[in-house]
C-alpha atoms as a PDB file:
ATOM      1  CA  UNK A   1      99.963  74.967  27.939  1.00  0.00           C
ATOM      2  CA  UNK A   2      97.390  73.032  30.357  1.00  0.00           C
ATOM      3  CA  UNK A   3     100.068  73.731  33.184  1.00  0.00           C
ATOM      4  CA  UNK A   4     100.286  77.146  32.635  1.00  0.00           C
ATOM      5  CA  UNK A   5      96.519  77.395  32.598  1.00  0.00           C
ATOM      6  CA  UNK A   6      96.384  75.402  35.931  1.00  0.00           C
ATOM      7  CA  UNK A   7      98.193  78.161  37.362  1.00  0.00           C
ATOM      8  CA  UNK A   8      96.719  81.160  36.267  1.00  0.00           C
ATOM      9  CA  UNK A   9      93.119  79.257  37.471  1.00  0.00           C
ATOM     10  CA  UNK A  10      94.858  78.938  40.945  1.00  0.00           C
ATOM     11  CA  UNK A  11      95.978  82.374  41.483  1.00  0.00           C
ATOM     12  CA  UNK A  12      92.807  83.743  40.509  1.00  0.00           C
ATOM     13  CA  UNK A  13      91.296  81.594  43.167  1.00  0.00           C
ATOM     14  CA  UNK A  14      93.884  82.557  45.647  1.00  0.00           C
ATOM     15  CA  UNK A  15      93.303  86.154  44.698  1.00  0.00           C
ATOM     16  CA  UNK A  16      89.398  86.031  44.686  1.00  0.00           C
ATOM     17  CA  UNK A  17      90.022  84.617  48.307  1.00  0.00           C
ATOM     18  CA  UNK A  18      92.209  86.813  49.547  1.00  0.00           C
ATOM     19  CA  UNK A  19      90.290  89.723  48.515  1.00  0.00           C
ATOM     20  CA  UNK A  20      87.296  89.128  50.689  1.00  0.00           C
ATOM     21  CA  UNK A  21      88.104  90.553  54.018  1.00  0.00           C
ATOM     22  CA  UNK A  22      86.496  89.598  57.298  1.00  0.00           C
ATOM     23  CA  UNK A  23      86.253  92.100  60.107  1.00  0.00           C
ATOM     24  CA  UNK A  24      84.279  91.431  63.529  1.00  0.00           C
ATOM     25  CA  UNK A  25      81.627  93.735  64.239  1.00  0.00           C
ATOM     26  CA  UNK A  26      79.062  95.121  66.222  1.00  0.00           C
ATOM     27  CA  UNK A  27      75.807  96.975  66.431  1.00  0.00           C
ATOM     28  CA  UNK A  28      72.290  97.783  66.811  1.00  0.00           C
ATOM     29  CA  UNK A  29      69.780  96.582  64.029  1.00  0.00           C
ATOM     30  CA  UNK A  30      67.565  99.129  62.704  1.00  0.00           C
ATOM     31  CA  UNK A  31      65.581  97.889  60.219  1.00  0.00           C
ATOM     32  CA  UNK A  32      65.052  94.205  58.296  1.00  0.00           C
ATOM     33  CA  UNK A  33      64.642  93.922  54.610  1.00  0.00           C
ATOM     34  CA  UNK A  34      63.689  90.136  54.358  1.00  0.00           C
ATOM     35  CA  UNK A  35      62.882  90.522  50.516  1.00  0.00           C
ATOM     36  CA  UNK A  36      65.941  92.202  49.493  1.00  0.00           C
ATOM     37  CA  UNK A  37      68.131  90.170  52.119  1.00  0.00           C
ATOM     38  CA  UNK A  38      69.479  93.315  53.556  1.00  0.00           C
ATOM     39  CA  UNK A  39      70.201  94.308  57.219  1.00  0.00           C
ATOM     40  CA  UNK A  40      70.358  98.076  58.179  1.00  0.00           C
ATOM     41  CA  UNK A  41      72.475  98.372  61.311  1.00  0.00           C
ATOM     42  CA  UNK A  42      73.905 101.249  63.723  1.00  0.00           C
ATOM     43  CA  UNK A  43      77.731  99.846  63.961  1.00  0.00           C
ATOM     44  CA  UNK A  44      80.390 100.345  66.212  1.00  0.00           C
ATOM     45  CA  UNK A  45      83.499 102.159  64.565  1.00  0.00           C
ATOM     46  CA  UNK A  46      86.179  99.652  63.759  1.00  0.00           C
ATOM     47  CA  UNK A  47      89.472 101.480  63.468  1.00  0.00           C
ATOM     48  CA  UNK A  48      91.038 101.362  60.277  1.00  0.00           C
ATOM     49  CA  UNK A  49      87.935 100.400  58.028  1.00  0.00           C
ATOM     50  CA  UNK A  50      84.976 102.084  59.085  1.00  0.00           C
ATOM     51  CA  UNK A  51      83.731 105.026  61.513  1.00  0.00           C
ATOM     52  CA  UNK A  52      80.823 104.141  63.776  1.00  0.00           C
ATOM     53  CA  UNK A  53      77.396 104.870  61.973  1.00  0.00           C
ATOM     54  CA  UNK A  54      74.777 103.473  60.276  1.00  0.00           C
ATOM     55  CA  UNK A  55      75.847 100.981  57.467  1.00  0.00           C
ATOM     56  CA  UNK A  56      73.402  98.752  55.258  1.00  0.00           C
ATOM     57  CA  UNK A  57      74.731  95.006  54.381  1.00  0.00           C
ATOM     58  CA  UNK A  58      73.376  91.950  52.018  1.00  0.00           C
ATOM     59  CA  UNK A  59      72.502  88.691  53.838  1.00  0.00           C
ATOM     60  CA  UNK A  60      73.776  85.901  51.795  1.00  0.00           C
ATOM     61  CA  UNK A  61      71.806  83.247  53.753  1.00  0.00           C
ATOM     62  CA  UNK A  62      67.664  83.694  55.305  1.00  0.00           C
ATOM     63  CA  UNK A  63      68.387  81.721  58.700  1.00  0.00           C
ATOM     64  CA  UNK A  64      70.661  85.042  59.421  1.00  0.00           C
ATOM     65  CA  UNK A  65      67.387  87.403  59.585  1.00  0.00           C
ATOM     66  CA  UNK A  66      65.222  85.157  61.414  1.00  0.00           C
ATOM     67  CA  UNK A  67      63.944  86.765  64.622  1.00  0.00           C
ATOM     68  CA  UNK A  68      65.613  89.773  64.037  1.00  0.00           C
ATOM     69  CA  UNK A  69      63.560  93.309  65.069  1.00  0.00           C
ATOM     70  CA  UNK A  70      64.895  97.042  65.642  1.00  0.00           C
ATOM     71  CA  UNK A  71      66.869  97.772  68.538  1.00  0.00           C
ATOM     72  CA  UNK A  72      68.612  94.602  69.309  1.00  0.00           C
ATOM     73  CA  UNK A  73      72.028  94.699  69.578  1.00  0.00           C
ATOM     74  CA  UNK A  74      74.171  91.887  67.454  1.00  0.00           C
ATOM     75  CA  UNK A  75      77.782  91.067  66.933  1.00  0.00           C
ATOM     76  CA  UNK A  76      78.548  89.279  63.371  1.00  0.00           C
ATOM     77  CA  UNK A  77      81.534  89.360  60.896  1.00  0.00           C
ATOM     78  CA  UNK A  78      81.769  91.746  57.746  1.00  0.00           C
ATOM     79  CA  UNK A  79      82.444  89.611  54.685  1.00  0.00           C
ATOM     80  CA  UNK A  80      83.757  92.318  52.528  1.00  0.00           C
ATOM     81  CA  UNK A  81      84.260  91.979  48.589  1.00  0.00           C
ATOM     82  CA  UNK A  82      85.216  94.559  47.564  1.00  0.00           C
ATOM     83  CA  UNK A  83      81.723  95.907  45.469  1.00  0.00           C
ATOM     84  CA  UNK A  84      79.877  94.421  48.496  1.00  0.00           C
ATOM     85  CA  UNK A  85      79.924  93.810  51.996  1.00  0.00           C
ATOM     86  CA  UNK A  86      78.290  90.626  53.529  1.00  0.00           C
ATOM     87  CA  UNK A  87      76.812  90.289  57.269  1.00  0.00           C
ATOM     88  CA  UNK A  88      77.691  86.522  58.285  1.00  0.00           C
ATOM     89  CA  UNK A  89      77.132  84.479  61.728  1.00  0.00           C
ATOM     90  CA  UNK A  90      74.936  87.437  63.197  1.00  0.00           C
ATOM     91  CA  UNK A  91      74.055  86.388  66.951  1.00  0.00           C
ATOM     92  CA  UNK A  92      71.644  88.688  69.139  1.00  0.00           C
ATOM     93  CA  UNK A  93      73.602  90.033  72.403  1.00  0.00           C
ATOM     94  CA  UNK A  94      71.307  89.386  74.623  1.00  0.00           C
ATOM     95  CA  UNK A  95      71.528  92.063  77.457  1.00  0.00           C
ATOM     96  CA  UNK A  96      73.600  90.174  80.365  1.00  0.00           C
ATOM     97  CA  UNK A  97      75.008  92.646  82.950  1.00  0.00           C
ATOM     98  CA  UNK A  98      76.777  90.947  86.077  1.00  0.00           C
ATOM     99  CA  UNK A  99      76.444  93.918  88.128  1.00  0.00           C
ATOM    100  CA  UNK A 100      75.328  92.566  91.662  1.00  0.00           C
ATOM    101  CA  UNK A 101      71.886  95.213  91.403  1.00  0.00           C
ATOM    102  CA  UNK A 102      71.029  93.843  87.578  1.00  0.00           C
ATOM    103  CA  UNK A 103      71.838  90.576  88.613  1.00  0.00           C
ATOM    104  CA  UNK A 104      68.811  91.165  91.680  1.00  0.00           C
ATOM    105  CA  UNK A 105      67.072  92.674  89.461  1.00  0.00           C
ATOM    106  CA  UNK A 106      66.782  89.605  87.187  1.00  0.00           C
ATOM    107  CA  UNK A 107      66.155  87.008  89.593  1.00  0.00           C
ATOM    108  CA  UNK A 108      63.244  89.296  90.807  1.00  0.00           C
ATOM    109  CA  UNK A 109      61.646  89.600  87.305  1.00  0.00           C
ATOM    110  CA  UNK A 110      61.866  85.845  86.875  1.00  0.00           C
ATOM    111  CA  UNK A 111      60.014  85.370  90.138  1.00  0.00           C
ATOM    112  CA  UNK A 112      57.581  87.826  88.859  1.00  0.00           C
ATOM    113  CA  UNK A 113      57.063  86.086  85.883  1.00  0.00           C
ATOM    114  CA  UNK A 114      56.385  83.220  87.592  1.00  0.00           C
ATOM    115  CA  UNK A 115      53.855  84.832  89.852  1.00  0.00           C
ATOM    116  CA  UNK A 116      51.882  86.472  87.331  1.00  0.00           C
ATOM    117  CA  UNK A 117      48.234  86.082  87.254  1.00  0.00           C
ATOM    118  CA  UNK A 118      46.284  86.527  84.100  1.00  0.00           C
ATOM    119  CA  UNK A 119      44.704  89.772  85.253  1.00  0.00           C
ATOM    120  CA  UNK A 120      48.097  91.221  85.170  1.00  0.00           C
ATOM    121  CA  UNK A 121      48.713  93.439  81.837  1.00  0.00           C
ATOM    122  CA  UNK A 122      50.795  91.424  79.142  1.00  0.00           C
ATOM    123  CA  UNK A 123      54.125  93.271  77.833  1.00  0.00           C
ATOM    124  CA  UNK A 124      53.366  94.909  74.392  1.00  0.00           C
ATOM    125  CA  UNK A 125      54.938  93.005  71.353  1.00  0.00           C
ATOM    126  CA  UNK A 126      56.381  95.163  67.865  1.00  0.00           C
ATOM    127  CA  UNK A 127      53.805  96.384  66.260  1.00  0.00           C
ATOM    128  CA  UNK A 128      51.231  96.556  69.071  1.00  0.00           C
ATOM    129  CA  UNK A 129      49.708  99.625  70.145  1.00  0.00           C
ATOM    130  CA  UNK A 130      49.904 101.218  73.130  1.00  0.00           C
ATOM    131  CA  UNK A 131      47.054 101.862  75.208  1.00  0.00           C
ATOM    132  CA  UNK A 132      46.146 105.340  76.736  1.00  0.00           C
ATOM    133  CA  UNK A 133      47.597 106.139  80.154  1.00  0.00           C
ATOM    134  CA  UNK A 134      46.743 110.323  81.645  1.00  0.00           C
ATOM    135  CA  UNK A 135      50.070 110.878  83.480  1.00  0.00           C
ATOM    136  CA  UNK A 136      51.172 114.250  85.133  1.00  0.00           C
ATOM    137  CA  UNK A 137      54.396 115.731  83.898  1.00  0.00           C
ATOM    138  CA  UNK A 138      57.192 118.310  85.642  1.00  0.00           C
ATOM    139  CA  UNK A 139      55.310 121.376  84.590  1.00  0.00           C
ATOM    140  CA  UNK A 140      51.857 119.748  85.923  1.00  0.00           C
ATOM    141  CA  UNK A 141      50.419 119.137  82.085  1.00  0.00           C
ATOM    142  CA  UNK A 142      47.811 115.977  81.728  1.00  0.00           C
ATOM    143  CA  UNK A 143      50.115 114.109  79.366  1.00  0.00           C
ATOM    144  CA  UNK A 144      48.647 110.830  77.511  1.00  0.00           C
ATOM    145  CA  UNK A 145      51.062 108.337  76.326  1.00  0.00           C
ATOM    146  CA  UNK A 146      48.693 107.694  73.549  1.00  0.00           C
ATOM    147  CA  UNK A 147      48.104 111.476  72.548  1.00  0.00           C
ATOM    148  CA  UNK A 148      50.519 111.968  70.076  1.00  0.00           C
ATOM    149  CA  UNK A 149      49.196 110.948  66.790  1.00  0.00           C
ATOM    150  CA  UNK A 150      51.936 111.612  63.861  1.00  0.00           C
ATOM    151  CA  UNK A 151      54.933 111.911  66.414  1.00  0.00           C
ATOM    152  CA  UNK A 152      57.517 109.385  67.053  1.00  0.00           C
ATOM    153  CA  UNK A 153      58.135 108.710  70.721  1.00  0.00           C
ATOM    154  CA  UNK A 154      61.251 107.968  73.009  1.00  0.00           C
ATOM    155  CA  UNK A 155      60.623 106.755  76.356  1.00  0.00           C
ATOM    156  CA  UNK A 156      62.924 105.813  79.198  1.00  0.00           C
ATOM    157  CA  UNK A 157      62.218 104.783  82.424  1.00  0.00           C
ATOM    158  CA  UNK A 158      64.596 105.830  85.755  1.00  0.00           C
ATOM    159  CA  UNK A 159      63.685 107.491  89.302  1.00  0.00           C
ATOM    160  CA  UNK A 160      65.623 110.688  90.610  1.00  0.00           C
ATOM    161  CA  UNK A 161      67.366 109.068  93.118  1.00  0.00           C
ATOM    162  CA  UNK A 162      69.038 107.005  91.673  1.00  0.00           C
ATOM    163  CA  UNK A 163      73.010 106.206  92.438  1.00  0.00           C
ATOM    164  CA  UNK A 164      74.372 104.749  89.927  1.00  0.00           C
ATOM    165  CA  UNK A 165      76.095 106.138  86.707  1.00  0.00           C
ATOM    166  CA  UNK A 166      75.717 103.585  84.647  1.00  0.00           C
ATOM    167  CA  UNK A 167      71.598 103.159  85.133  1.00  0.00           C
ATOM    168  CA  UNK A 168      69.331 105.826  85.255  1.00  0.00           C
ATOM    169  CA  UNK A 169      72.065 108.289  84.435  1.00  0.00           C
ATOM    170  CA  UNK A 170      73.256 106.706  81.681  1.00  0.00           C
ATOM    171  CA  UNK A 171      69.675 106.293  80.032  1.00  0.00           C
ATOM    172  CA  UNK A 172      68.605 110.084  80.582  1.00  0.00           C
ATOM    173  CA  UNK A 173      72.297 111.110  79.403  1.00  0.00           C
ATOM    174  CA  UNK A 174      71.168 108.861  76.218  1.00  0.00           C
ATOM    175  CA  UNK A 175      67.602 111.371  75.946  1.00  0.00           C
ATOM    176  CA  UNK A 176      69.195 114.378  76.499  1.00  0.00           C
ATOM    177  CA  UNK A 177      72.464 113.942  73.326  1.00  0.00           C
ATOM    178  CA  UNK A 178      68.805 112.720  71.331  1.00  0.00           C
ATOM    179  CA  UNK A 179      67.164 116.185  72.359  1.00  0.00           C
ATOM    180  CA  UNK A 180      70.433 117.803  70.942  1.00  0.00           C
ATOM    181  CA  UNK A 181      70.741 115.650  67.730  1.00  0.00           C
ATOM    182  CA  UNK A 182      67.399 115.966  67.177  1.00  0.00           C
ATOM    183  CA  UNK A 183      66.598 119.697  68.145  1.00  0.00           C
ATOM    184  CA  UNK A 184      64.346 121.042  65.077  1.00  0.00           C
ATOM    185  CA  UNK A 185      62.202 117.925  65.124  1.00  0.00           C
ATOM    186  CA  UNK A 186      61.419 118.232  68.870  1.00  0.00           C
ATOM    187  CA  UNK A 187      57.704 118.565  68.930  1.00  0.00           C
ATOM    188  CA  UNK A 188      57.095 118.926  65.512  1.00  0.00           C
ATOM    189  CA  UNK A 189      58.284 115.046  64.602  1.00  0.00           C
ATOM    190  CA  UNK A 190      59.380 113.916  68.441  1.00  0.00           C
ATOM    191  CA  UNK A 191      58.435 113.642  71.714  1.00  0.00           C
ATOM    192  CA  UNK A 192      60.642 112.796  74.558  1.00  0.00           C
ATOM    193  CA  UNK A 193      59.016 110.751  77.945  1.00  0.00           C
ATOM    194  CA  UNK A 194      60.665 109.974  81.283  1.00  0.00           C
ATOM    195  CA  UNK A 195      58.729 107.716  83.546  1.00  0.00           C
ATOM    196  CA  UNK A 196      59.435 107.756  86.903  1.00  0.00           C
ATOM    197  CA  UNK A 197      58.497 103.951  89.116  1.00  0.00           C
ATOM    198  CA  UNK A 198      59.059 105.582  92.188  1.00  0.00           C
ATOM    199  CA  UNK A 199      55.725 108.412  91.872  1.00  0.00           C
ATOM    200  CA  UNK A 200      54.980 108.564  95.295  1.00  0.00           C
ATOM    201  CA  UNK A 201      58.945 110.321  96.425  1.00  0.00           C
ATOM    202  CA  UNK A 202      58.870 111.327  92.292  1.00  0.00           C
ATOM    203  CA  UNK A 203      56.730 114.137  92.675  1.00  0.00           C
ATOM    204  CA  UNK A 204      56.527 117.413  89.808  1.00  0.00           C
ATOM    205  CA  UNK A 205      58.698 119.916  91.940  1.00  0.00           C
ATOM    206  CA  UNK A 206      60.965 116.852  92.237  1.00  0.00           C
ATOM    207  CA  UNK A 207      60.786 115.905  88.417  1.00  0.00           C
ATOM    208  CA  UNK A 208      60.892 119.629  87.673  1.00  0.00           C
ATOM    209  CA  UNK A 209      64.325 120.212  89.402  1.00  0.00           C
ATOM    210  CA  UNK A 210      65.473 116.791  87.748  1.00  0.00           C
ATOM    211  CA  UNK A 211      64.523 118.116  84.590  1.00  0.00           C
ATOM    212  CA  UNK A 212      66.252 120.842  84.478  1.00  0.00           C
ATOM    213  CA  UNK A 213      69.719 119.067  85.177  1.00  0.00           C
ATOM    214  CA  UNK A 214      69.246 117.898  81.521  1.00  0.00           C
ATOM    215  CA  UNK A 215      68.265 120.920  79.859  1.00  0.00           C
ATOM    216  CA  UNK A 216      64.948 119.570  78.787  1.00  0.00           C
ATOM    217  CA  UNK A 217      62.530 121.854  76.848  1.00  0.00           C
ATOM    218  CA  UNK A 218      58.979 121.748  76.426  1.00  0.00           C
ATOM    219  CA  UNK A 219      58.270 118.618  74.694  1.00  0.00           C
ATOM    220  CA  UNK A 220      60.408 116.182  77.350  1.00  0.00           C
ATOM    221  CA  UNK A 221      58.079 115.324  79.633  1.00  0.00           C
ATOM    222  CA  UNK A 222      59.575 113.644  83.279  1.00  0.00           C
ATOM    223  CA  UNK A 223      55.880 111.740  84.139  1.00  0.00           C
ATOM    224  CA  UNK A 224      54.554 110.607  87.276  1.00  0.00           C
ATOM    225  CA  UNK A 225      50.954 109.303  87.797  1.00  0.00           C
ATOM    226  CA  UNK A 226      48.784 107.786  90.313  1.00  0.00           C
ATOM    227  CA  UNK A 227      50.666 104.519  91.077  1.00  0.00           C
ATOM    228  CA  UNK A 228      48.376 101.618  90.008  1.00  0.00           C
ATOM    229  CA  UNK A 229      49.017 103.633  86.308  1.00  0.00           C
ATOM    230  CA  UNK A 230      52.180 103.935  86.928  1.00  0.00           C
ATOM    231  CA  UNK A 231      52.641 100.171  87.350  1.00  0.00           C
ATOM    232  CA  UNK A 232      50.430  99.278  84.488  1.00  0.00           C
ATOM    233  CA  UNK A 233      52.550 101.126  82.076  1.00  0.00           C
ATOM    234  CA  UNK A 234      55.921 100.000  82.820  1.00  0.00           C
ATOM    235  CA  UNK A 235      54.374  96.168  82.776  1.00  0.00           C
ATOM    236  CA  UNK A 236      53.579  97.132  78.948  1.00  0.00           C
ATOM    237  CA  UNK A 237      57.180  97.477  78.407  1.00  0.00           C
ATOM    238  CA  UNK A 238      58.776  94.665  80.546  1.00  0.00           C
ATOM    239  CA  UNK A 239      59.607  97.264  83.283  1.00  0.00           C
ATOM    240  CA  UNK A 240      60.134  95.811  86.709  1.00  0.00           C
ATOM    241  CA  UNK A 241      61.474  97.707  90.126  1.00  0.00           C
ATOM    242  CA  UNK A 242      61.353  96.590  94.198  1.00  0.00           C
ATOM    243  CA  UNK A 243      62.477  98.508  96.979  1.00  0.00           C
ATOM    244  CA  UNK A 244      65.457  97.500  98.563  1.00  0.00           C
ATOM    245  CA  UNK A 245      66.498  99.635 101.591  1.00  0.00           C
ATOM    246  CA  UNK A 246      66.836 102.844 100.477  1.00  0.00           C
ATOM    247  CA  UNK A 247      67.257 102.357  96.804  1.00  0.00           C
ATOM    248  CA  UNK A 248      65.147 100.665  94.182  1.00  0.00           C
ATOM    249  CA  UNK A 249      66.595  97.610  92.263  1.00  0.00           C
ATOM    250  CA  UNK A 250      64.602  97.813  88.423  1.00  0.00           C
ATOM    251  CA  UNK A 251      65.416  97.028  84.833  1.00  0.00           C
ATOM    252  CA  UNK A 252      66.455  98.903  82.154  1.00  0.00           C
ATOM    253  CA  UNK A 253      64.451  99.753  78.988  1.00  0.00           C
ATOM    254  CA  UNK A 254      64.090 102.172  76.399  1.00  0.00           C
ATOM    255  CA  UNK A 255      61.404 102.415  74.138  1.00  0.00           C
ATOM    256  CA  UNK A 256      60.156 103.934  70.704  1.00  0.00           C
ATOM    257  CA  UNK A 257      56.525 103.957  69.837  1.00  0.00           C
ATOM    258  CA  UNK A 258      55.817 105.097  65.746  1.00  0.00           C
ATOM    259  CA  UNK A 259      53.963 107.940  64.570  1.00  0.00           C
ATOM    260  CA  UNK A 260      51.195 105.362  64.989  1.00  0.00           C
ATOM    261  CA  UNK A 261      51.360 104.362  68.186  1.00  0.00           C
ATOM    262  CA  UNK A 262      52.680 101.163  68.161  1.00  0.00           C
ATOM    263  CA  UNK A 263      55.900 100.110  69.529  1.00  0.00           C
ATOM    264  CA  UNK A 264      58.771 100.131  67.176  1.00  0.00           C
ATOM    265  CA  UNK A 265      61.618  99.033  69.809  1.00  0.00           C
ATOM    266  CA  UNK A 266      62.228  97.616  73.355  1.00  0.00           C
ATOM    267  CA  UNK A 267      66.038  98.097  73.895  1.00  0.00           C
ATOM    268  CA  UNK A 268      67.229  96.020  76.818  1.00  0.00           C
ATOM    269  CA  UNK A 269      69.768  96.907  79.341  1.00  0.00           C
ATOM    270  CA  UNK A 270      72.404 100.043  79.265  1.00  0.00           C
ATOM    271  CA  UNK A 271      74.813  98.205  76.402  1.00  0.00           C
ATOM    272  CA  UNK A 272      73.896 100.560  73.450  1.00  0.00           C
ATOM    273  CA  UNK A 273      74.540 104.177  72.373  1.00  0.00           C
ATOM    274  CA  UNK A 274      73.025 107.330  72.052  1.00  0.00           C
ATOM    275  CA  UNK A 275      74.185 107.792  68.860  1.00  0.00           C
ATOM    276  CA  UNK A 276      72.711 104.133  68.061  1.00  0.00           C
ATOM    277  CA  UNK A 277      69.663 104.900  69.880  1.00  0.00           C
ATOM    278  CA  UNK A 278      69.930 108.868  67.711  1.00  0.00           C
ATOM    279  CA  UNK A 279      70.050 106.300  64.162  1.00  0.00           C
ATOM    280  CA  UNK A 280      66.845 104.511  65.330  1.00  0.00           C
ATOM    281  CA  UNK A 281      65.195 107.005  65.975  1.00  0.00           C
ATOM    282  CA  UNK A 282      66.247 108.668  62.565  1.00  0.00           C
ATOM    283  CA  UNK A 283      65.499 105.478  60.923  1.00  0.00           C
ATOM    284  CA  UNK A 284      61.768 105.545  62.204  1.00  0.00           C
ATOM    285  CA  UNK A 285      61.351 109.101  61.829  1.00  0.00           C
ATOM    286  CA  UNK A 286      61.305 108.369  57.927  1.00  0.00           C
ATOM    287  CA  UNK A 287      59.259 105.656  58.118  1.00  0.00           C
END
C-alpha cells in the first residue's frame, strides 16, 4: 500500500512539474504594481502561445521589480501554470546599437557628460515636471511644452534631413501609426510634438513640408525655437546631437509627459514598437 502511495505522490510531482511551461519573452514595461507583485507589459508575439499585446503577470519574487519604470524594454521567461502566468529572471535591455553613427553618438554623450558644468540643465527624472519652453511650430503657432494641462504628451526628437531609415524615420513612422491608433483622442486627450536639433536649416516652411509627408493634423506639432531653447529642452530629456560633415550624429529618445506634466517615460534608442509605444500611451491615458 505505502508503494503504491509512493507512486501516485511522484507522478503528481512529475505532473505538477511538467505542467508549468516556460517560454522566453520580451517587451516593454508599462506599469509596476509593487503591492500586488504584478508587472503590466507590452509583449512581443510568441508564435504558438500568445499574440503580441499587452499582457499583465504576478512577480513571485520583489528583487524582480526593483528599478523597474515605464518604457523600458526587458526580456524574462513566462512561468506559466496553467491559472497563472509568472514573470521570472526579468533583465532591462539596455539600448545598445552597434551601428557605427550610434556608436559616435555614444562616445560623444559620454564626453559630454564628462564636460558638464553645473550651470548646464540636469535631465528630468519620472515624475518630474517639465519646465515651460515657447517653441514655434510648422503652421507658425507659439507652442509651450508646458501648455497642455489635462493632455498626455508624445514627443520625439529627429531633424528633416536625416538619412537613415532606421533613426529619425523610424521614430516619426512610430508618431504617425500613434496619430492613427489614436485618432478620436487627438487633441481632446493627446498631443503629438516633434522637436527638431537642427532649428537653424529646420525652419517652419521646412517643418511644414516635412509634416505633411506624415499626414499630421492639427494637434502634431514639428517645433523649432530659438537655439539656446532648443538645446535646453533636449538636455531635459538626455538628447544629444554634433555636426559631423553634412549630417548630424544624435541620440534617440521618445518621451511621454502625463496629463500633469511630468514625465511618464524616456524610451531609449529605436528597439521598441509603435504598437508598444501605442499601449503606453493607452496605459497613461487612463491613468
Amino acid at each position: 500500500m505505502k508503494f503504491v502511495v509512493l507512486i501516485s505522490l511522484l507522478l503528481t510531482c512529475t505532473f505538477s512539474v511538467s505542467a508549468a511551461a516556460r517560454h522566453a519573452a520580451a517587451g516593454m514595461v508599462l506599469k509596476v504594481d509593487l503591492q500586488q507583485k504584478t508587472i503590466l507589459l507590452s509583449c512581443e508575439g510568441i508564435p504558438g502561445y500568445i499574440p503580441a499585446g499587452m499582457a499583465k503577470f504576478s512577480v513571485k519574487e520583489d528583487p524582480f521589480l526593483a528599478g523597474l519604470a515605464p518604457g523600458q524594454l526587458v526580456d524574462f521567461a513566462i512561468l506559466d501554470e496553467g491559472t497563472l502566468r509568472y514573470a521570472e529572471g526579468i533583465t532591462i535591455r539596455e539600448f545598445n546599437n552597434l551601428e557605427q553613427q550610434s556608436l559616435a553618438a555614444r562616445r560623444l554623450t559620454m564626453v559630454q557628460e564628462l564636460e558638464a558644468s553645473a550651470s548646464d540643465p540636469k535631465a528630468l527624472s519620472v515624475g518630474e515636471r517639465v519646465p515651460s519652453a515657447i517653441l514655434t511650430d510648422q503652421n507658425r503657432r507659439r507652442i509651450d511644452v508646458a501648455g497642455f494641462p489635462g493632455k498626455v504628451l508624445v514627443l520625439n526628437f529627429f531633424y528633416t534631413h536625416c538619412t537613415l531609415p532606421e533613426y529619425c524615420f523610424r521614430l516619426s513612422n512610430n508618431l504617425g501609426n500613434v496619430q492613427k491608433r489614436f485618432q478620436k483622442k487627438m487633441g481632446h486627450d493627446l498631443i503629438l510634438l516633434s522637436l527638431s536639433f537642427d532649428p537653424i536649416h529646420d525652419q517652419p516652411e521646412t517643418l511644414a513640408n516635412y509634416a505633411r509627408t506624415w499626414h499630421a493634423d492639427r494637434n502634431w506639432h514639428f517645433l523649432t525655437g530659438a537655439p539656446p531653447v532648443v538645446k535646453n529642452l533636449c538636455a531635459l530629456f538626455a538628447v544629444s546631437s554634433w555636426p559631423d560633415e553634412a549630417e548630424l550624429l544624435h541620440s534617440l529618445h521618445t518621451v511621454v509627459l502625463d496629463r500633469k506634466g511630468r514625465l511618464a517615460a524616456n524610451i531609449e534608442g529605436n528597439q521598441f514598437t509603435s504598437q508598444q509605444l501605442g499601449d503606453l500611451i493607452e496605459v497613461i491615458l487612463k491613468q
